[in-house]
PDB file of N, CA and C in Angstrom:
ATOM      1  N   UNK A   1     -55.542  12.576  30.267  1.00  0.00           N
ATOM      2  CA  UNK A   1     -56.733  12.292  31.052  1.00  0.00           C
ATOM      3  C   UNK A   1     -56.371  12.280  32.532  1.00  0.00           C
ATOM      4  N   UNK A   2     -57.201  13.047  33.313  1.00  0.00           N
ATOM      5  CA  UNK A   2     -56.826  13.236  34.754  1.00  0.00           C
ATOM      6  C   UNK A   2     -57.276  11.822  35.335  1.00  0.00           C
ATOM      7  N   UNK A   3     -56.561  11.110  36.287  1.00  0.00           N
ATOM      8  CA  UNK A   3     -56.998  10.023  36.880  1.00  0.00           C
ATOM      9  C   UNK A   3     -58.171   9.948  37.827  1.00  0.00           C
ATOM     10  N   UNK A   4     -58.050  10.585  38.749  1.00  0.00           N
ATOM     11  CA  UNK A   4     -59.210  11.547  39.488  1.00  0.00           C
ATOM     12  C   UNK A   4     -59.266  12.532  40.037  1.00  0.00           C
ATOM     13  N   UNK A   5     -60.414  13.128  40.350  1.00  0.00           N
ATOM     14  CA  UNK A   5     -60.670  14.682  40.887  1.00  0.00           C
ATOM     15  C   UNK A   5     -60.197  15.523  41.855  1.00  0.00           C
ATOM     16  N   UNK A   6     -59.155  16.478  41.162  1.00  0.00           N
ATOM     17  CA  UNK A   6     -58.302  17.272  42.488  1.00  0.00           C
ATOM     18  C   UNK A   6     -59.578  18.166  42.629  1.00  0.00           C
ATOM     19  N   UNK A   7     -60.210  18.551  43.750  1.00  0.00           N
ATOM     20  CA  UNK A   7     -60.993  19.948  43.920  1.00  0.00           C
ATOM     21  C   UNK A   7     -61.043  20.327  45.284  1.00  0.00           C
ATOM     22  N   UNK A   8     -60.377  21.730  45.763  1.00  0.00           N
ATOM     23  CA  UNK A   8     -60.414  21.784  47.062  1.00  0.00           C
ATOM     24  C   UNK A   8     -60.814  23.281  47.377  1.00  0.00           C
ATOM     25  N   UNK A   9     -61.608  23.588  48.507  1.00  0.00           N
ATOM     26  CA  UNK A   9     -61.932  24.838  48.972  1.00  0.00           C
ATOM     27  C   UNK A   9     -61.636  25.088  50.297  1.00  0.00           C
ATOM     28  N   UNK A  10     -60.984  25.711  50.520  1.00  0.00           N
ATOM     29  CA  UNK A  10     -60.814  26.178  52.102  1.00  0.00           C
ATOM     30  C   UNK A  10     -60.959  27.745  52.591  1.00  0.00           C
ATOM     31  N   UNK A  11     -61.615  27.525  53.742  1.00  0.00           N
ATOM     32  CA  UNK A  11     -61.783  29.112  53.848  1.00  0.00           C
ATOM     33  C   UNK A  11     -60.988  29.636  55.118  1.00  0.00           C
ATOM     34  N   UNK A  12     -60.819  30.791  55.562  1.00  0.00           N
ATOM     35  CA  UNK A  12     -59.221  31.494  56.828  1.00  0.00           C
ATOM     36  C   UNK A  12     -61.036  32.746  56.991  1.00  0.00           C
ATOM     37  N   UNK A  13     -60.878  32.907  58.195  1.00  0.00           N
ATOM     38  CA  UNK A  13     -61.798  33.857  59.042  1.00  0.00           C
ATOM     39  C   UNK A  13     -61.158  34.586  60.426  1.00  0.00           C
ATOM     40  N   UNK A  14     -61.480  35.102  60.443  1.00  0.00           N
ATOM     41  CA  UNK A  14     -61.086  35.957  61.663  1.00  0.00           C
ATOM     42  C   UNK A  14     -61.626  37.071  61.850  1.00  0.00           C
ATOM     43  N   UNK A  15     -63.037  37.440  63.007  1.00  0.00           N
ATOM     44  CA  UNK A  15     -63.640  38.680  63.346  1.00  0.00           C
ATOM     45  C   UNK A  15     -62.913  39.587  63.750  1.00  0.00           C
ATOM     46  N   UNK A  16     -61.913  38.991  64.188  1.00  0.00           N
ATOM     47  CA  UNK A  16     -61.345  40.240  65.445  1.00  0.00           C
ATOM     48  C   UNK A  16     -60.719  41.374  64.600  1.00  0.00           C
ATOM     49  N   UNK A  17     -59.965  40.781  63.127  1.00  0.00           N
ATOM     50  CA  UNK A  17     -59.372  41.173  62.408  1.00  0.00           C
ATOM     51  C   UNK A  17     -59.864  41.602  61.076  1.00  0.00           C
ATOM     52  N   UNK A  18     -61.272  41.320  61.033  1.00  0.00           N
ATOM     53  CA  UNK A  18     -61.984  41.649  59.718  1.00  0.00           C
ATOM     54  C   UNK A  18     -61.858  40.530  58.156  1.00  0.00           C
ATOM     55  N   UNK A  19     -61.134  39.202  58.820  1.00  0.00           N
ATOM     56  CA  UNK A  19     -60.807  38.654  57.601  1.00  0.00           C
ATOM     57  C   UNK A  19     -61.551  37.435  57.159  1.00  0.00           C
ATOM     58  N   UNK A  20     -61.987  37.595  55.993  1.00  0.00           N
ATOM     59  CA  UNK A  20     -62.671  36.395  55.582  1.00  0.00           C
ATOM     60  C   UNK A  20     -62.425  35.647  54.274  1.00  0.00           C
ATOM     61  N   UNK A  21     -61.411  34.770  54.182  1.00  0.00           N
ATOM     62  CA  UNK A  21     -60.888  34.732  52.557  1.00  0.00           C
ATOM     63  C   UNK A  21     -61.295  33.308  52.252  1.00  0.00           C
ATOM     64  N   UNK A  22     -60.771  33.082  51.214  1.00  0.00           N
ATOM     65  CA  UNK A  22     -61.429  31.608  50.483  1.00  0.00           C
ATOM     66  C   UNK A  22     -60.403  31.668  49.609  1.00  0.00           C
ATOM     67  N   UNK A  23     -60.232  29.937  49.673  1.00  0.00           N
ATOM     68  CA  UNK A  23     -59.189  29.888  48.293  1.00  0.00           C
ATOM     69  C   UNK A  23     -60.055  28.268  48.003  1.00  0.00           C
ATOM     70  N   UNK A  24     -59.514  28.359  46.378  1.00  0.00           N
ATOM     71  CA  UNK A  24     -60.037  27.100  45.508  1.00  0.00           C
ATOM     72  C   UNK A  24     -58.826  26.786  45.171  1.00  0.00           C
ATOM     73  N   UNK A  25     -58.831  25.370  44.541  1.00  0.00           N
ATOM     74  CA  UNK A  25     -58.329  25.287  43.768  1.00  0.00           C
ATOM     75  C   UNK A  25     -58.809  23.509  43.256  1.00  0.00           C
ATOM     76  N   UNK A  26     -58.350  23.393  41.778  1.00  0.00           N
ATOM     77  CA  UNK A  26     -58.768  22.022  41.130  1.00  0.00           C
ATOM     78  C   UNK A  26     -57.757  22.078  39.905  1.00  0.00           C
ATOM     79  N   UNK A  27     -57.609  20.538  39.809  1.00  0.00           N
ATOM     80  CA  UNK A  27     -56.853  19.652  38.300  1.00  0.00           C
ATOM     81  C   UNK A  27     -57.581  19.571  37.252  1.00  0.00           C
ATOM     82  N   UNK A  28     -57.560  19.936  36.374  1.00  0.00           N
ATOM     83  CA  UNK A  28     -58.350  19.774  35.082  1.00  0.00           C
ATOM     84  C   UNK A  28     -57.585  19.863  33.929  1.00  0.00           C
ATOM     85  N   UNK A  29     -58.377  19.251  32.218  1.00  0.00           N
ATOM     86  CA  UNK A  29     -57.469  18.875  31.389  1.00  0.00           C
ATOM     87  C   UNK A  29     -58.139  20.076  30.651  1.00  0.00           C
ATOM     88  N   UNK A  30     -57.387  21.022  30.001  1.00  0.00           N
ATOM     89  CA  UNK A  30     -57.605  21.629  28.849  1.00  0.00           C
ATOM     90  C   UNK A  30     -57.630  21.144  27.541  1.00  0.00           C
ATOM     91  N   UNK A  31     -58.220  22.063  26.564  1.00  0.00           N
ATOM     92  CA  UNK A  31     -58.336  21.666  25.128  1.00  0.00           C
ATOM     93  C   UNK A  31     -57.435  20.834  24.405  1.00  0.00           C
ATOM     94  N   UNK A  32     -56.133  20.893  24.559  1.00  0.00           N
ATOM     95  CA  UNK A  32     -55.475  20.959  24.112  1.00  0.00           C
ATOM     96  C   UNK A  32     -54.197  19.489  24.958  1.00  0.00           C
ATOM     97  N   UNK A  33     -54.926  18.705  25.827  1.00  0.00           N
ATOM     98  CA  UNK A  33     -54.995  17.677  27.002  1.00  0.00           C
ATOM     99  C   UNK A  33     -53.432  17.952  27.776  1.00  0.00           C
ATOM    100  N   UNK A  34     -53.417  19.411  27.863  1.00  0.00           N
ATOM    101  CA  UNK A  34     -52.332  19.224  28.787  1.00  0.00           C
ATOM    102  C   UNK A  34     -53.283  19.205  30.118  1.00  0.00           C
ATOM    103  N   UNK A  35     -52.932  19.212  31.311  1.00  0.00           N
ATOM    104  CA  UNK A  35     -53.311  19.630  32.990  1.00  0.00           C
ATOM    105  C   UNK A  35     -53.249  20.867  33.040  1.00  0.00           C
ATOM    106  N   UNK A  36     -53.950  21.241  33.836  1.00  0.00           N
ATOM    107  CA  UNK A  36     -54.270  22.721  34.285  1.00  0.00           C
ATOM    108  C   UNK A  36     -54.718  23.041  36.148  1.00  0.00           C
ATOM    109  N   UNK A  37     -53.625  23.421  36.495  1.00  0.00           N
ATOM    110  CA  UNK A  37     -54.259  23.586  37.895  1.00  0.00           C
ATOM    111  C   UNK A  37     -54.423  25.088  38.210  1.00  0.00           C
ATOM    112  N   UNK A  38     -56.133  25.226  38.480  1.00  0.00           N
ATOM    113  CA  UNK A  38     -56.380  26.495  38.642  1.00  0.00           C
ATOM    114  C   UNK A  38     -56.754  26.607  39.946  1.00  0.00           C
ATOM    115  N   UNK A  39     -56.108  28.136  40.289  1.00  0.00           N
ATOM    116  CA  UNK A  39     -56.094  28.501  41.890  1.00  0.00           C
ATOM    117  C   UNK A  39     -57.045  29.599  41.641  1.00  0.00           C
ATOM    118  N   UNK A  40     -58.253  29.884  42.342  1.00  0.00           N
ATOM    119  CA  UNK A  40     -58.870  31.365  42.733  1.00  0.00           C
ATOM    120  C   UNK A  40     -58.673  31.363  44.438  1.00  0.00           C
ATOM    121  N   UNK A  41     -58.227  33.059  44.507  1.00  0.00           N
ATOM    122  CA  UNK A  41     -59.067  33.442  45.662  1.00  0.00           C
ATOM    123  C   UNK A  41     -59.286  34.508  46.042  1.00  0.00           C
ATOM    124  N   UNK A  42     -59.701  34.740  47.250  1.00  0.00           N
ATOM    125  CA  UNK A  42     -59.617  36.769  47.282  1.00  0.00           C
ATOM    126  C   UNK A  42     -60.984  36.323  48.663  1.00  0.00           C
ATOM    127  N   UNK A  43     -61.745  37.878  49.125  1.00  0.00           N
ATOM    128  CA  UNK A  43     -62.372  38.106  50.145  1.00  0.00           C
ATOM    129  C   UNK A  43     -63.563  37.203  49.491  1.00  0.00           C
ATOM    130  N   UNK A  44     -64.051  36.490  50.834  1.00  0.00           N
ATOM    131  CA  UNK A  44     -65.302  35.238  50.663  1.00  0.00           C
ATOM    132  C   UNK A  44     -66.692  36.905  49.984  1.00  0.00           C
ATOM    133  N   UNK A  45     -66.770  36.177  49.421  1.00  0.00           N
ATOM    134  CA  UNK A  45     -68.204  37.641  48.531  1.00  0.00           C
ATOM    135  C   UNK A  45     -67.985  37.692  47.409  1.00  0.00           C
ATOM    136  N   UNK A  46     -66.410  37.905  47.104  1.00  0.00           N
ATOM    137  CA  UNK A  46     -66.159  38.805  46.464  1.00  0.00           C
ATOM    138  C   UNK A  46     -66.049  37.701  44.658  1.00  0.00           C
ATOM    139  N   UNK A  47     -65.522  38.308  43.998  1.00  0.00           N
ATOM    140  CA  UNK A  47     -64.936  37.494  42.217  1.00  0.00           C
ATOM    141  C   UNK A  47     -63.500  36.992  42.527  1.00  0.00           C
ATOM    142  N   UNK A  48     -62.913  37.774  43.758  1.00  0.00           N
ATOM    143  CA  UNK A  48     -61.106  37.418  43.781  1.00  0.00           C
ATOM    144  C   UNK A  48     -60.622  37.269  42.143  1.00  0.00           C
ATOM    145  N   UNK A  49     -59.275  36.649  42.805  1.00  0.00           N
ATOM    146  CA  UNK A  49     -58.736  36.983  41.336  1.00  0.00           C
ATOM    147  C   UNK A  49     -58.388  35.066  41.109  1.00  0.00           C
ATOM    148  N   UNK A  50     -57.605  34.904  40.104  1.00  0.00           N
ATOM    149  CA  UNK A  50     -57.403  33.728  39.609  1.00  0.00           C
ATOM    150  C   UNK A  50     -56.420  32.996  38.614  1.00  0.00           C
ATOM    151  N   UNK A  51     -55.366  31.935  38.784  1.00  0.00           N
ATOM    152  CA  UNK A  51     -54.302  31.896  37.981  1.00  0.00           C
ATOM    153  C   UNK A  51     -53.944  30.320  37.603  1.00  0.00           C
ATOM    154  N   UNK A  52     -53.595  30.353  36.350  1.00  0.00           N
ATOM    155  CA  UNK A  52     -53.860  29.031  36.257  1.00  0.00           C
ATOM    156  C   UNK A  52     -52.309  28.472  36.054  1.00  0.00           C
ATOM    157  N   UNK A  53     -51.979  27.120  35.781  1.00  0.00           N
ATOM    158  CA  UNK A  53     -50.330  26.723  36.130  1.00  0.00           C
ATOM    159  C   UNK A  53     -50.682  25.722  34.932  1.00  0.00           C
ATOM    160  N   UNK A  54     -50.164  25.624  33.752  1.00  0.00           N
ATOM    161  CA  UNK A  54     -50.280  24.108  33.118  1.00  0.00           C
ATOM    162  C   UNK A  54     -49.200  23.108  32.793  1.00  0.00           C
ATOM    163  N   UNK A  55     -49.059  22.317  33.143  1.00  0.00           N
ATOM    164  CA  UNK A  55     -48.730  21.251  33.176  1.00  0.00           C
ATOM    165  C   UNK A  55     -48.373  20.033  31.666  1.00  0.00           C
ATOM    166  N   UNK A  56     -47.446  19.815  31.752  1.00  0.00           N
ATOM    167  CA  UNK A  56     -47.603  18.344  30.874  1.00  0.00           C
ATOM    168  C   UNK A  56     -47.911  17.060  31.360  1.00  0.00           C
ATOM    169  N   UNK A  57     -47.799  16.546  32.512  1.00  0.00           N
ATOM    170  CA  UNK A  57     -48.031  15.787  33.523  1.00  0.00           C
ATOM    171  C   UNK A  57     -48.783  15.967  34.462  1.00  0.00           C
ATOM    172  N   UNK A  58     -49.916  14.920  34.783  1.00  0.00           N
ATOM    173  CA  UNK A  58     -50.614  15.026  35.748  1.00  0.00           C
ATOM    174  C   UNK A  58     -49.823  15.354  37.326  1.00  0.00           C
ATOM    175  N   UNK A  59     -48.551  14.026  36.932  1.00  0.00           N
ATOM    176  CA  UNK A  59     -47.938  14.165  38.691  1.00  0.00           C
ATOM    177  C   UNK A  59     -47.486  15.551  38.819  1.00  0.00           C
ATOM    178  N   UNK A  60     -47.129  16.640  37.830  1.00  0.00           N
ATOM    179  CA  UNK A  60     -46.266  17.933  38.533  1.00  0.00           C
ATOM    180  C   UNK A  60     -47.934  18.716  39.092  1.00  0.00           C
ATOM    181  N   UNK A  61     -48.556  18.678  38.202  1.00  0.00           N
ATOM    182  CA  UNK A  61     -49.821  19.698  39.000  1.00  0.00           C
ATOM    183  C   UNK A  61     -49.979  18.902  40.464  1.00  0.00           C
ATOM    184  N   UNK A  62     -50.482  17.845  40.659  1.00  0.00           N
ATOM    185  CA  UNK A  62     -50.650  17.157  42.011  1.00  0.00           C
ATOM    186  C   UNK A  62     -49.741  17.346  42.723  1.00  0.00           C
ATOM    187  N   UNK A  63     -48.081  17.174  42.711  1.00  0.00           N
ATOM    188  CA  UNK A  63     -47.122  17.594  43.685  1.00  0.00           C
ATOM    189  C   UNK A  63     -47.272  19.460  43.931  1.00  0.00           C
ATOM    190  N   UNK A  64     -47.652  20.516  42.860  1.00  0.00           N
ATOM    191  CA  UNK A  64     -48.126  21.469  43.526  1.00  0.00           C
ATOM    192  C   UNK A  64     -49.382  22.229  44.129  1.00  0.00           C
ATOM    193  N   UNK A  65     -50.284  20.888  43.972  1.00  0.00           N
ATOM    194  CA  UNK A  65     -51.685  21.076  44.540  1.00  0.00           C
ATOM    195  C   UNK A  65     -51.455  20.384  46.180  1.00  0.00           C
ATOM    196  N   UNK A  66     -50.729  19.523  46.157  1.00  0.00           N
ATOM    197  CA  UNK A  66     -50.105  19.033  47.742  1.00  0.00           C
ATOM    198  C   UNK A  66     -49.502  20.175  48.943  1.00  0.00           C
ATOM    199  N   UNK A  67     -48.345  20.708  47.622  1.00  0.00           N
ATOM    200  CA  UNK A  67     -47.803  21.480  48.250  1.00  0.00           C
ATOM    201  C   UNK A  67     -48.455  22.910  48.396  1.00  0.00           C
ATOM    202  N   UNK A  68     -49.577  23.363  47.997  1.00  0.00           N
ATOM    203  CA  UNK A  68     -50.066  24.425  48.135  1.00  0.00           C
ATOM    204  C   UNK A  68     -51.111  24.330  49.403  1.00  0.00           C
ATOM    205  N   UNK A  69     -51.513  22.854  49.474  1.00  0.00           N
ATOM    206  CA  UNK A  69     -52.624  22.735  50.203  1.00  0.00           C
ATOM    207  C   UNK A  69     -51.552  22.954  51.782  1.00  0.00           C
ATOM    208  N   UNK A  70     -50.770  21.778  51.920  1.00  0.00           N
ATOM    209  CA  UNK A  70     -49.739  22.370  52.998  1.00  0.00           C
ATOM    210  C   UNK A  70     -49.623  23.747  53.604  1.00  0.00           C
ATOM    211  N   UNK A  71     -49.289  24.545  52.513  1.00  0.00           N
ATOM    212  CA  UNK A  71     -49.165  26.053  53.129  1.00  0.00           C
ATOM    213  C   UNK A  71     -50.217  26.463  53.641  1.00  0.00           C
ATOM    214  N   UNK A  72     -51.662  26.651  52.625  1.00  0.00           N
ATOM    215  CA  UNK A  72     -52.792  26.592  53.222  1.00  0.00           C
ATOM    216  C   UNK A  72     -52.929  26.649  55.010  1.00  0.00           C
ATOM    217  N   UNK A  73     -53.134  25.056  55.182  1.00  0.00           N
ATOM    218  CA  UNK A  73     -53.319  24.354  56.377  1.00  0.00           C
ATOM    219  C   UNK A  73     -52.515  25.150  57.730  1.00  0.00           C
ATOM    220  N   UNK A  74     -51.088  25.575  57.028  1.00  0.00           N
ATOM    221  CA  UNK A  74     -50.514  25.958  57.894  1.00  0.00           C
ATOM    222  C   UNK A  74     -51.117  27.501  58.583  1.00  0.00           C
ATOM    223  N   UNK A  75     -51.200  28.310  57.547  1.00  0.00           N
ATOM    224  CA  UNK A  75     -51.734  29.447  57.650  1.00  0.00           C
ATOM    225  C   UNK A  75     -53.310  29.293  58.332  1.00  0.00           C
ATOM    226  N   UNK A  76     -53.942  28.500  58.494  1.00  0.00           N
ATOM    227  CA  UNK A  76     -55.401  28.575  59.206  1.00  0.00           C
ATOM    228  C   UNK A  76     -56.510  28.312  57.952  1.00  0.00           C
ATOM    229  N   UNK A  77     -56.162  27.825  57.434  1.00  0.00           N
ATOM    230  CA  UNK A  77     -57.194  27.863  56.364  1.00  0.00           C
ATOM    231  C   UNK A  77     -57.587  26.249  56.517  1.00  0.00           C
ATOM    232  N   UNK A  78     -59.145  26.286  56.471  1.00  0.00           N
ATOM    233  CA  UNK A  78     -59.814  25.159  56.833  1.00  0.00           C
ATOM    234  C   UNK A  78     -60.926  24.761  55.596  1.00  0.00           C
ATOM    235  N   UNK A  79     -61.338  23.160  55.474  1.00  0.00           N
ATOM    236  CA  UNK A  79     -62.581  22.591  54.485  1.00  0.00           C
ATOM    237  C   UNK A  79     -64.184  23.447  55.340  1.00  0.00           C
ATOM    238  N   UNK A  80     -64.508  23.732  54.186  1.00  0.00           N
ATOM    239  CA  UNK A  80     -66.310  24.036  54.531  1.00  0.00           C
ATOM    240  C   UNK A  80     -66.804  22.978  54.284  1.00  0.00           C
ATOM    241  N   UNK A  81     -68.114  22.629  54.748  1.00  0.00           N
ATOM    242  CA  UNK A  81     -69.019  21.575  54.419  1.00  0.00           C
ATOM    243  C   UNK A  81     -69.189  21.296  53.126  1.00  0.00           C
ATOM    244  N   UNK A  82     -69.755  22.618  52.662  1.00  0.00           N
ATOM    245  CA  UNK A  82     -69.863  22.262  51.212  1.00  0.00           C
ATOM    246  C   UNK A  82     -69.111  23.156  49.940  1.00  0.00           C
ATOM    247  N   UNK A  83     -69.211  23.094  48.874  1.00  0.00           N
ATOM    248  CA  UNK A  83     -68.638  23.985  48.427  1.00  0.00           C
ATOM    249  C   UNK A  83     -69.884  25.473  47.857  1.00  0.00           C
ATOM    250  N   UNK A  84     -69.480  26.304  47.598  1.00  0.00           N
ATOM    251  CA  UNK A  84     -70.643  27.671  47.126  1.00  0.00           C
ATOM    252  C   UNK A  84     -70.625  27.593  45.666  1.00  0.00           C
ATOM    253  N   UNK A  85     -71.716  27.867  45.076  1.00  0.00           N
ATOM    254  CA  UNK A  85     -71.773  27.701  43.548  1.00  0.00           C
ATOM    255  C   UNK A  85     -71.401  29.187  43.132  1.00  0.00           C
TER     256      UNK A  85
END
């Protein structure tokens, strides 16, 4: 059982350069109650692509949902207001 809700969206833009990307990602328990941390992303429009990491432990998905968000941040990638359905 996940303790509480990893869910994060950030989006990286740039006109000058034509770029508009989006990445997700969230903690969740599969069928089967291991963890599952699934990453999508690809061009904001688009289906992108998507990969999931599972886990036996909640703490290893969260130490690489930390550490992914890090890289993120570094690279320019920022929270939207809300998220897109």
């Amino acid at each position: 059982m996940i303790s509480q809700p990893y869910h994060l969206y950030v989006e990286r833009s740039d006109t000058s350069r034509n770029m508009a990307r989006y990445y997700a990602m969230s903690i969740e328990p599969n069928l089967f109650g291991d963890v599952c941390l699934l990453r999508k992303w690809g061009r904001i429009g688009s289906k992108g692509q998507m990969l999931v990491h599972h886990f036996g432990r909640e703490e290893e998905a969260v130490r690489l949902f930390l550490d992914l968000l890090r890289q993120k941040r570094k690279r320019g990638y920022r929270p939207r207001a809300s998220m897109p359905r």
